[in-house]
N, C-alpha and C. Protein backbone atom coordinates (compact mmCIF):
# COMPACT_ATOMS: atom_id res chain seq x y z
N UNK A 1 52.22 92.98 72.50
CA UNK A 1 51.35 91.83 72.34
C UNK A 1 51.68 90.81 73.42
N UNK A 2 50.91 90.54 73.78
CA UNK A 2 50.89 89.43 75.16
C UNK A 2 50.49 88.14 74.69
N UNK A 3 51.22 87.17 74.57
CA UNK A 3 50.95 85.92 74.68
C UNK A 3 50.00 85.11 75.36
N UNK A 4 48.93 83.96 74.55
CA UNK A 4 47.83 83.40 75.14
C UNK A 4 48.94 82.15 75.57
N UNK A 5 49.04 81.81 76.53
CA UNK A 5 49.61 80.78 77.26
C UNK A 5 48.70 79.63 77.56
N UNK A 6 47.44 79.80 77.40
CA UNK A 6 46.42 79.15 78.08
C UNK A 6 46.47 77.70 77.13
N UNK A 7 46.80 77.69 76.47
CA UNK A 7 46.96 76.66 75.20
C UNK A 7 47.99 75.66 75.08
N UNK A 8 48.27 74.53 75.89
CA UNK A 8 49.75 73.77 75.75
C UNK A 8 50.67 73.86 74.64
N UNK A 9 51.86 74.01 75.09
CA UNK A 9 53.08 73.84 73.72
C UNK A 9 53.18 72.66 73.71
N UNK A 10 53.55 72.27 72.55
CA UNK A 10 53.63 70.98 72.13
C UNK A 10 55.35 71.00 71.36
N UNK A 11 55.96 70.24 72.09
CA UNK A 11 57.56 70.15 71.52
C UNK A 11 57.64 68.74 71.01
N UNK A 12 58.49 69.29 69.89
CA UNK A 12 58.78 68.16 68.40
C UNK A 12 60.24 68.17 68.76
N UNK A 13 61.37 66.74 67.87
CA UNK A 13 61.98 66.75 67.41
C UNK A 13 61.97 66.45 66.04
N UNK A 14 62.27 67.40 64.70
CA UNK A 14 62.34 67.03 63.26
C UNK A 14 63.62 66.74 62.88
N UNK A 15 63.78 65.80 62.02
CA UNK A 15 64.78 66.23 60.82
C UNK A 15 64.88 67.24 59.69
N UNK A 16 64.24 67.77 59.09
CA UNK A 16 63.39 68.88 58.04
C UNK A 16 62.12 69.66 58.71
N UNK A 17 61.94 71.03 58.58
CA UNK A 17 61.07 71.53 59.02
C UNK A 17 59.94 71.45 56.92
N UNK A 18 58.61 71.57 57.32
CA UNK A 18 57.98 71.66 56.05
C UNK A 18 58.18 73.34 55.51
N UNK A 19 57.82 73.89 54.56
CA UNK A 19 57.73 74.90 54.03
C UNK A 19 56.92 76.16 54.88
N UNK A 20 55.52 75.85 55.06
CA UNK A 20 54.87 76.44 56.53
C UNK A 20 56.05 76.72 57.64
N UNK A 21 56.06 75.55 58.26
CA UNK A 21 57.72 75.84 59.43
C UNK A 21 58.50 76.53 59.19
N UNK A 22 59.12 76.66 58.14
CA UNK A 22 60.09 77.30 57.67
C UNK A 22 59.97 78.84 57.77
N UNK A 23 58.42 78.95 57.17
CA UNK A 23 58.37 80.38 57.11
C UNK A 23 57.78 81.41 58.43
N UNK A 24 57.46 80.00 59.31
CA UNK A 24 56.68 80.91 60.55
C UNK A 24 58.35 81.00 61.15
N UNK A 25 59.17 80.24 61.47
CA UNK A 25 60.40 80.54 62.21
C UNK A 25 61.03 81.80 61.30
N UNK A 26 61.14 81.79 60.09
CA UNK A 26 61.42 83.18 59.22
C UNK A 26 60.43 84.30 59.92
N UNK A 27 59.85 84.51 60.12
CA UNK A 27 58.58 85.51 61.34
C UNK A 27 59.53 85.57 62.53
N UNK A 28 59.80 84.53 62.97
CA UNK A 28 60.30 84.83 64.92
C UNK A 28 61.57 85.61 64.61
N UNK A 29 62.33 85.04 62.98
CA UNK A 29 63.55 85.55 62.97
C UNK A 29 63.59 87.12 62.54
N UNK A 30 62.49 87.87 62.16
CA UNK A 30 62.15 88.77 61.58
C UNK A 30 61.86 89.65 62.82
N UNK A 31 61.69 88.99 63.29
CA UNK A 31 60.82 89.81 65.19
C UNK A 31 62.10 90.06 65.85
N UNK A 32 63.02 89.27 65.74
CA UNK A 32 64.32 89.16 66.42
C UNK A 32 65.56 89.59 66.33
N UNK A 33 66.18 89.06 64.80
CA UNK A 33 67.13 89.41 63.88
C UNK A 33 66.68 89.75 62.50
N UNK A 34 66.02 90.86 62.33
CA UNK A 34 65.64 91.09 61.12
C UNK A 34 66.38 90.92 59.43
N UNK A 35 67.97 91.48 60.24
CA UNK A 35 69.20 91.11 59.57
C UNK A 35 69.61 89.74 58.62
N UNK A 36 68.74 88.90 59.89
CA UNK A 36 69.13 87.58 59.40
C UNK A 36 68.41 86.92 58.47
N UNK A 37 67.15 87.62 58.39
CA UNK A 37 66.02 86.52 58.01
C UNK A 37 66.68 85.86 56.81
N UNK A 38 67.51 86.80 56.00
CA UNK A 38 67.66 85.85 54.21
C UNK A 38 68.77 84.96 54.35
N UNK A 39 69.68 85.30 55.52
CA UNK A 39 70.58 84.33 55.48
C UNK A 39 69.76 82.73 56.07
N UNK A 40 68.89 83.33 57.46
CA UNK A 40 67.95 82.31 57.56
C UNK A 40 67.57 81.20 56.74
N UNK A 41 66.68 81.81 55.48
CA UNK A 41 66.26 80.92 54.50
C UNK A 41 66.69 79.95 53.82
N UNK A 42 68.29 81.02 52.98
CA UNK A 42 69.30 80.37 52.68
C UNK A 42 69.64 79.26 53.36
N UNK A 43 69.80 79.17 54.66
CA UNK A 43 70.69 78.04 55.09
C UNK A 43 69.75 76.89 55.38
N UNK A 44 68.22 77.09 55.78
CA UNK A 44 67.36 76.22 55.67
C UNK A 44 67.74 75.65 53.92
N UNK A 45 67.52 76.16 53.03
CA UNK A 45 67.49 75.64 51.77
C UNK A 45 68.45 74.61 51.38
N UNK A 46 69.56 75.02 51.86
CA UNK A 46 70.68 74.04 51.98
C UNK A 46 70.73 73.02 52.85
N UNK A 47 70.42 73.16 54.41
CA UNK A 47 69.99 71.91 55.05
C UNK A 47 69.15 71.05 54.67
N UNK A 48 67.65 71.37 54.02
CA UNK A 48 67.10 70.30 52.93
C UNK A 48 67.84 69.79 51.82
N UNK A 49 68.14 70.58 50.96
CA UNK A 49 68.85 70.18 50.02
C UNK A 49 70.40 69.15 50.58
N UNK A 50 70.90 68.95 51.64
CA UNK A 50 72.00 68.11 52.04
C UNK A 50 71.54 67.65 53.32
N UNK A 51 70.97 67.17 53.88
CA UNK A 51 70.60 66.53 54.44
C UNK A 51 71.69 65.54 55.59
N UNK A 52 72.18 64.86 54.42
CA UNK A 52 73.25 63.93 54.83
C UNK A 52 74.21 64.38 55.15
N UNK A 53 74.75 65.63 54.43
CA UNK A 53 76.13 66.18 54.93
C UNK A 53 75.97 66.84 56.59
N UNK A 54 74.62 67.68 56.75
CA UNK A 54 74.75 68.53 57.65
C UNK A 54 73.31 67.80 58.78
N UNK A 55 72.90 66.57 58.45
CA UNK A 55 72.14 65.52 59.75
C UNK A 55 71.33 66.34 60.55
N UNK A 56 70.68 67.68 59.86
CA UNK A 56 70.00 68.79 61.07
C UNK A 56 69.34 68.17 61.89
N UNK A 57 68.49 68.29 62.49
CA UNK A 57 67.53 68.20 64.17
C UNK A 57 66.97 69.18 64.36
N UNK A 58 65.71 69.62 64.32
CA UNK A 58 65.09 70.68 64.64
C UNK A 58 64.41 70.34 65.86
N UNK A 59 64.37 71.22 66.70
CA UNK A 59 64.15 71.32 67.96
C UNK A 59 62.45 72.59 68.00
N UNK A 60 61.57 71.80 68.04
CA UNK A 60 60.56 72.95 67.56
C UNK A 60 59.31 73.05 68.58
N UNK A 61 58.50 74.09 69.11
CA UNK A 61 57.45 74.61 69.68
C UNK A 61 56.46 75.11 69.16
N UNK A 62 55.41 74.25 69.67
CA UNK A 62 54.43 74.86 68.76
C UNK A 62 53.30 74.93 69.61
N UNK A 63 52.36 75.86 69.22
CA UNK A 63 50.98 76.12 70.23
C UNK A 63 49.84 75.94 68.97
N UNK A 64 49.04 74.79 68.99
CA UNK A 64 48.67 74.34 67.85
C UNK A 64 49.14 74.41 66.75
N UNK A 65 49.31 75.06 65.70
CA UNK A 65 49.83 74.27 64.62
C UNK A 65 51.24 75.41 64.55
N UNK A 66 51.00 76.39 65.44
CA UNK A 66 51.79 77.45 64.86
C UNK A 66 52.85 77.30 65.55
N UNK A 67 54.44 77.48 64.95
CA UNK A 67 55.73 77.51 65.67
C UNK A 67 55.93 78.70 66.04
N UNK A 68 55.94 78.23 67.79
CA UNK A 68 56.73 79.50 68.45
C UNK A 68 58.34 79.79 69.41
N UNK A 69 58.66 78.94 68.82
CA UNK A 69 60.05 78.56 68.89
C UNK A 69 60.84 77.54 68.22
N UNK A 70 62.29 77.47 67.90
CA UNK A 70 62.51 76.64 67.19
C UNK A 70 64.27 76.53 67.22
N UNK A 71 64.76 75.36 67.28
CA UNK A 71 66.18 75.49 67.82
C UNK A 71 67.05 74.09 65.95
N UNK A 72 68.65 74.76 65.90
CA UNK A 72 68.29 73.90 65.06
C UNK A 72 69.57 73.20 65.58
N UNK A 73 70.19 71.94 65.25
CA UNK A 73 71.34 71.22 65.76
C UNK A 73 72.22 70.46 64.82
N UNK A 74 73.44 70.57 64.43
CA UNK A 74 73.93 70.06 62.86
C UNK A 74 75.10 69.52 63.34
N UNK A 75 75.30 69.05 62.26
CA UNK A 75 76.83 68.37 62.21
C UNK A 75 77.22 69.17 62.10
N UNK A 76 78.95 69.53 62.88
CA UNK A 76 80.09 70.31 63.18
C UNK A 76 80.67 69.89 61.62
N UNK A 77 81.15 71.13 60.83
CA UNK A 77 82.07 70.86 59.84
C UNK A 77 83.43 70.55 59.86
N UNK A 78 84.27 70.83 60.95
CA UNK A 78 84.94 70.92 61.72
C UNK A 78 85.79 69.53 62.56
N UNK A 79 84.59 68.99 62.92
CA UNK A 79 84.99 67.60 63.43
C UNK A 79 83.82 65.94 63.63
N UNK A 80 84.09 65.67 63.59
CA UNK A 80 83.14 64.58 63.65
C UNK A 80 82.54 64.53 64.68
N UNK A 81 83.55 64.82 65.71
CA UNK A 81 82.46 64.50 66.88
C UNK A 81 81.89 65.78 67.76
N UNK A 82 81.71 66.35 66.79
CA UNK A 82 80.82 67.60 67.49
C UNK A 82 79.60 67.70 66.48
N UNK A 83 78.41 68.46 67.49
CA UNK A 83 78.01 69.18 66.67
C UNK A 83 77.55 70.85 66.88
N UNK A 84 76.89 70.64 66.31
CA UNK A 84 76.67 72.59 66.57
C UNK A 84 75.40 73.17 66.37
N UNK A 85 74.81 73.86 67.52
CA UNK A 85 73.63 74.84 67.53
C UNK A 85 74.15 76.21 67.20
N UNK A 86 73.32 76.17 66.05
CA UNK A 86 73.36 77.33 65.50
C UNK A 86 72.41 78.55 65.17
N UNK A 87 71.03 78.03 65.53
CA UNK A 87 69.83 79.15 65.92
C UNK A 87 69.14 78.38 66.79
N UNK A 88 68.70 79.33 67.54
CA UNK A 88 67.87 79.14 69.11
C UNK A 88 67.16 80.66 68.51
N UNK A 89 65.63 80.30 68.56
CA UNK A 89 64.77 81.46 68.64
C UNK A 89 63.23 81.70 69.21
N UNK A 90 62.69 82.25 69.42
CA UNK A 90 61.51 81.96 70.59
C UNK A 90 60.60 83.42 70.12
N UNK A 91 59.86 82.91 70.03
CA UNK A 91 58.58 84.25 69.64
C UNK A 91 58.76 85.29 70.50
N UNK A 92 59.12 86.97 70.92
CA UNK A 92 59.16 87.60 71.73
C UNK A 92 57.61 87.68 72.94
N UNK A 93 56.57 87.19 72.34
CA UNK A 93 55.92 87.42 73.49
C UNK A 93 55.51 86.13 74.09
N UNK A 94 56.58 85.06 73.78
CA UNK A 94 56.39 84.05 74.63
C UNK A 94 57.55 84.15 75.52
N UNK A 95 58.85 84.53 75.26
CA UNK A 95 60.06 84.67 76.50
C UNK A 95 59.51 84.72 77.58
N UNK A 96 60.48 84.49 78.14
CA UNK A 96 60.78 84.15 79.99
C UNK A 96 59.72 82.82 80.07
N UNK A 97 59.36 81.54 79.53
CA UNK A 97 58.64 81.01 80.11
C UNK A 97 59.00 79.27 79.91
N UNK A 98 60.76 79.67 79.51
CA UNK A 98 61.54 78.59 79.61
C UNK A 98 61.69 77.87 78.20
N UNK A 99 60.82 78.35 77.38
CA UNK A 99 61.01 77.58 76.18
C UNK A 99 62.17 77.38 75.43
N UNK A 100 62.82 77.91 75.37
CA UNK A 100 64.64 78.36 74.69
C UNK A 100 65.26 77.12 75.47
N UNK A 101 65.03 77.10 76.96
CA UNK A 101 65.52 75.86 77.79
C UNK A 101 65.17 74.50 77.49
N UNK A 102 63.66 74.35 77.14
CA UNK A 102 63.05 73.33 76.51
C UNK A 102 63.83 73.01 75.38
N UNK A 103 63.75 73.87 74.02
CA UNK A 103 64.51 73.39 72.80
C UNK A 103 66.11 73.37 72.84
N UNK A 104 66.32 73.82 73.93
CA UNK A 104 68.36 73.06 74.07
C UNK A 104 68.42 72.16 74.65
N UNK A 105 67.18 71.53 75.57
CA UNK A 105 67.19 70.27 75.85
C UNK A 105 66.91 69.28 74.60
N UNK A 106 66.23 69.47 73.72
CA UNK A 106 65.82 69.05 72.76
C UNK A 106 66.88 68.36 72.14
N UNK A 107 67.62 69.81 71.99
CA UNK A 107 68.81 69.30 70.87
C UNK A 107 69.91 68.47 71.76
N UNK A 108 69.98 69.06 72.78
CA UNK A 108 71.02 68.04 73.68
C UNK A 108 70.40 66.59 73.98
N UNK A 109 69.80 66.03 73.82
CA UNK A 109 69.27 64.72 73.99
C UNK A 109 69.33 64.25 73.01
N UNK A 110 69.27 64.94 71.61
CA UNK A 110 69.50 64.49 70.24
C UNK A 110 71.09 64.12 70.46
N UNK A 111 71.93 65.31 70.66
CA UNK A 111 73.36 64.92 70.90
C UNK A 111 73.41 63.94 71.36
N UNK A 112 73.00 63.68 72.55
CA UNK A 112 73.45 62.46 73.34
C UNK A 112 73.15 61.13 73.31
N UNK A 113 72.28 60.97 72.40
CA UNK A 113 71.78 60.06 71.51
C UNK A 113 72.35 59.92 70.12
N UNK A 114 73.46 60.63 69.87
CA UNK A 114 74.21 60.34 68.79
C UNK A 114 75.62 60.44 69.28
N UNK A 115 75.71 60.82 70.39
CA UNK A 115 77.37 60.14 71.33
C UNK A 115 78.14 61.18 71.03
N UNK A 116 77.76 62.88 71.05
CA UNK A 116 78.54 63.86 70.14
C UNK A 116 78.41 64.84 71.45
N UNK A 117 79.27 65.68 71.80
CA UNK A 117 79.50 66.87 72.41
C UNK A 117 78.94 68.17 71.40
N UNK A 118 78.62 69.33 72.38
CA UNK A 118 77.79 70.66 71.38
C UNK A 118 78.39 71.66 71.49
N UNK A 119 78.86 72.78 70.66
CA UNK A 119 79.15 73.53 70.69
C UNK A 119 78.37 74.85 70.40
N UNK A 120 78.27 75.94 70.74
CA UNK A 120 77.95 76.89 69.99
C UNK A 120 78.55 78.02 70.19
N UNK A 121 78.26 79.34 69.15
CA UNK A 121 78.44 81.00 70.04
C UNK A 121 77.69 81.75 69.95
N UNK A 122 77.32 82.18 70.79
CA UNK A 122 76.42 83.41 71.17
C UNK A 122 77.01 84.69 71.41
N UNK A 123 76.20 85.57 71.63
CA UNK A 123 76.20 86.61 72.48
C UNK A 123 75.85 86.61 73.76
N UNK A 124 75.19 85.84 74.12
CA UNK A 124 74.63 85.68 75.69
C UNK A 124 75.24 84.85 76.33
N UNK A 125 76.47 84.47 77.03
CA UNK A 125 76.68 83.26 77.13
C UNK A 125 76.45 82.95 78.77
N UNK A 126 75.54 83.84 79.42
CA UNK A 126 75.28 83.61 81.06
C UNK A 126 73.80 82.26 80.45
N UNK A 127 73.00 82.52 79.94
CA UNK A 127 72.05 81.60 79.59
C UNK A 127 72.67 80.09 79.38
N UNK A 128 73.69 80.22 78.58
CA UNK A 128 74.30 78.41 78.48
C UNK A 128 74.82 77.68 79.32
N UNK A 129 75.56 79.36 79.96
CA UNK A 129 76.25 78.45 81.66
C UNK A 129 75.84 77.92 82.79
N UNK A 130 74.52 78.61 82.95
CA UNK A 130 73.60 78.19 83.68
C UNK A 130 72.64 76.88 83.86
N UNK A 131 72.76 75.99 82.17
CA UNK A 131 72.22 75.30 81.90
C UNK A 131 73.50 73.91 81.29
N UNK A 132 74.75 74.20 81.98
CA UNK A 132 75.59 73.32 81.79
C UNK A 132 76.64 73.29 80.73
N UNK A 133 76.60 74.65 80.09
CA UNK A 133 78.13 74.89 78.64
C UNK A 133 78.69 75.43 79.52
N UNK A 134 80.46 75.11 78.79
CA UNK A 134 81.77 75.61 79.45
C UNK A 134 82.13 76.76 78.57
N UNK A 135 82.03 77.63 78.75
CA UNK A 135 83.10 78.94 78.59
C UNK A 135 84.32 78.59 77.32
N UNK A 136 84.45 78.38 76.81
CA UNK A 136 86.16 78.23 76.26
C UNK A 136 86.62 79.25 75.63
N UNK A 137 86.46 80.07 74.89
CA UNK A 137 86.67 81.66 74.58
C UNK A 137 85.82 82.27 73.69
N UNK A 138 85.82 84.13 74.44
CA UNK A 138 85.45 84.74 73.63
C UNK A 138 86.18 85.23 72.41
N UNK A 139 85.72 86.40 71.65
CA UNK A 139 86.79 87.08 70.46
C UNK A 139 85.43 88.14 69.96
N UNK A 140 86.02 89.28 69.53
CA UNK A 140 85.50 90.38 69.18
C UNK A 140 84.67 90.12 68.02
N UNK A 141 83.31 90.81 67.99
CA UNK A 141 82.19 90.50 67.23
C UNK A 141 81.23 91.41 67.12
N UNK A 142 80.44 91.99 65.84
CA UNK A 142 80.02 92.65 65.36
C UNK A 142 78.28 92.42 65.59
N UNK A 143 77.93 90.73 65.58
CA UNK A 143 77.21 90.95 66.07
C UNK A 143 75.78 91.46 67.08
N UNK A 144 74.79 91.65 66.78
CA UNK A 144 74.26 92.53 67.56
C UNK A 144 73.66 91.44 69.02
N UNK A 145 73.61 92.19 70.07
CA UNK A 145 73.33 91.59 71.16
C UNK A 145 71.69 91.93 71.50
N UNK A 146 71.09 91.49 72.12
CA UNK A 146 69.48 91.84 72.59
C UNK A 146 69.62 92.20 73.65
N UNK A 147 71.11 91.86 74.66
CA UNK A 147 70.47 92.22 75.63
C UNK A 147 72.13 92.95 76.02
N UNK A 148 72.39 94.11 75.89
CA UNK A 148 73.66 95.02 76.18
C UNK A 148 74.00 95.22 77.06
N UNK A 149 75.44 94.88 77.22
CA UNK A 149 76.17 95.06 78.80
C UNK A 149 77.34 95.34 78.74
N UNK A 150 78.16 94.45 79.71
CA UNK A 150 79.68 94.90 79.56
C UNK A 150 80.27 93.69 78.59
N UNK A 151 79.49 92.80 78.51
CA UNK A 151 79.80 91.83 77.08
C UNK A 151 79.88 92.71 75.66
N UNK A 152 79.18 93.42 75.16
CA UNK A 152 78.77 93.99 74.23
C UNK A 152 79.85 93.71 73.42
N UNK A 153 80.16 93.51 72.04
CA UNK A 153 80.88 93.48 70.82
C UNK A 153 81.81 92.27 71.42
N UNK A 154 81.51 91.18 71.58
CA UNK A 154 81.79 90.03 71.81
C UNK A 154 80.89 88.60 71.75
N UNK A 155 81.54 87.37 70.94
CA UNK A 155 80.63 86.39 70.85
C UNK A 155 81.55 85.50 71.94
N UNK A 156 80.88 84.20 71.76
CA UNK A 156 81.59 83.57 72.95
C UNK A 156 81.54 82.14 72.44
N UNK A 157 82.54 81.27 72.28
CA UNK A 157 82.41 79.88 72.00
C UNK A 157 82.26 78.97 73.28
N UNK A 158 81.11 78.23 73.37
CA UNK A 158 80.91 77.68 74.74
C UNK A 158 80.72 75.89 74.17
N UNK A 159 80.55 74.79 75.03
CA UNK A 159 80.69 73.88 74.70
C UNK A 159 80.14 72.87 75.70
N UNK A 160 79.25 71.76 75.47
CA UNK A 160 78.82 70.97 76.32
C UNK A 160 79.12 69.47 76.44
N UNK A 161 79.78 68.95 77.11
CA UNK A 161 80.25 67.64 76.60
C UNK A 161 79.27 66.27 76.72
């Protein structure tokens, strides 16, 4: 399926995604990490439901009403002054057309507007470095990768100050 591009994206920052949102990013996550989708839900359910504890930021794309990407950004449990991206996801037949770049800008401007450094881990971690995260270590991981190399069975904690 080939993507109509012809149509502007329109990028949001939310605090709460609505129920609709919720379930079209449950779709990208289904296209992507099929694995994930219920943990997906789950943890949306709980970010509404606490709000205050975990301060989300949704980082979201949309091509009229429909989300085709969507990034999310939380308070670090860990420390105060971090926080943490913890899904970055993008419709497969919109990739390569920068949007993933768009919504980590998203969330990084949210950061930096709340005076906090970002952390995350991936599997990919040439994409973050390129766009300004530091490296600080990998460790062995079960995780599945999308895109297989000599990384393979490794996540990577990277960090942006």
């Amino acid at each position: 399926m080939t993507a109509d591009l012809s149509s502007p994206l329109r990028f949001e920052g939310l605090a709460r995604l609505d129920d609709q949102e919720i379930e079209q990013a449950a779709a990208i996550m289904e296209s992507i990490w099929p694995d994930y989708v219920d943990l997906f839900r789950r943890e949306m359910a709980v970010y509404r439901d606490h709000q205050d504890l975990f301060e989300p930021f949704f980082g979201v794309a949309k091509k009229e009403e429909a989300v085709v990407g969507f990034s999310l950004l939380m308070a670090s449990m860990m420390s105060t002054t971090l926080l943490v991206i913890t899904w970055v996801a993008v419709r497969p037949d919109h990739h390569s057309h920068g949007i993933g770049r768009q919504l980590i800008d998203l969330c990084l401007a949210e950061a930096k507007r709340r005076g906090k450094a970002v952390v995350l881990t991936t599997t990919m971690p040439e994409f973050y470095t390129k766009i300004g995260f530091k490296l600080l270590d990998h460790y062995p991981s079960d995780e599945p990768s999308r895109f297989p190399g000599p990384e393979e069975g490794k996540s990577f904690l990277l960090i942006r100050a």
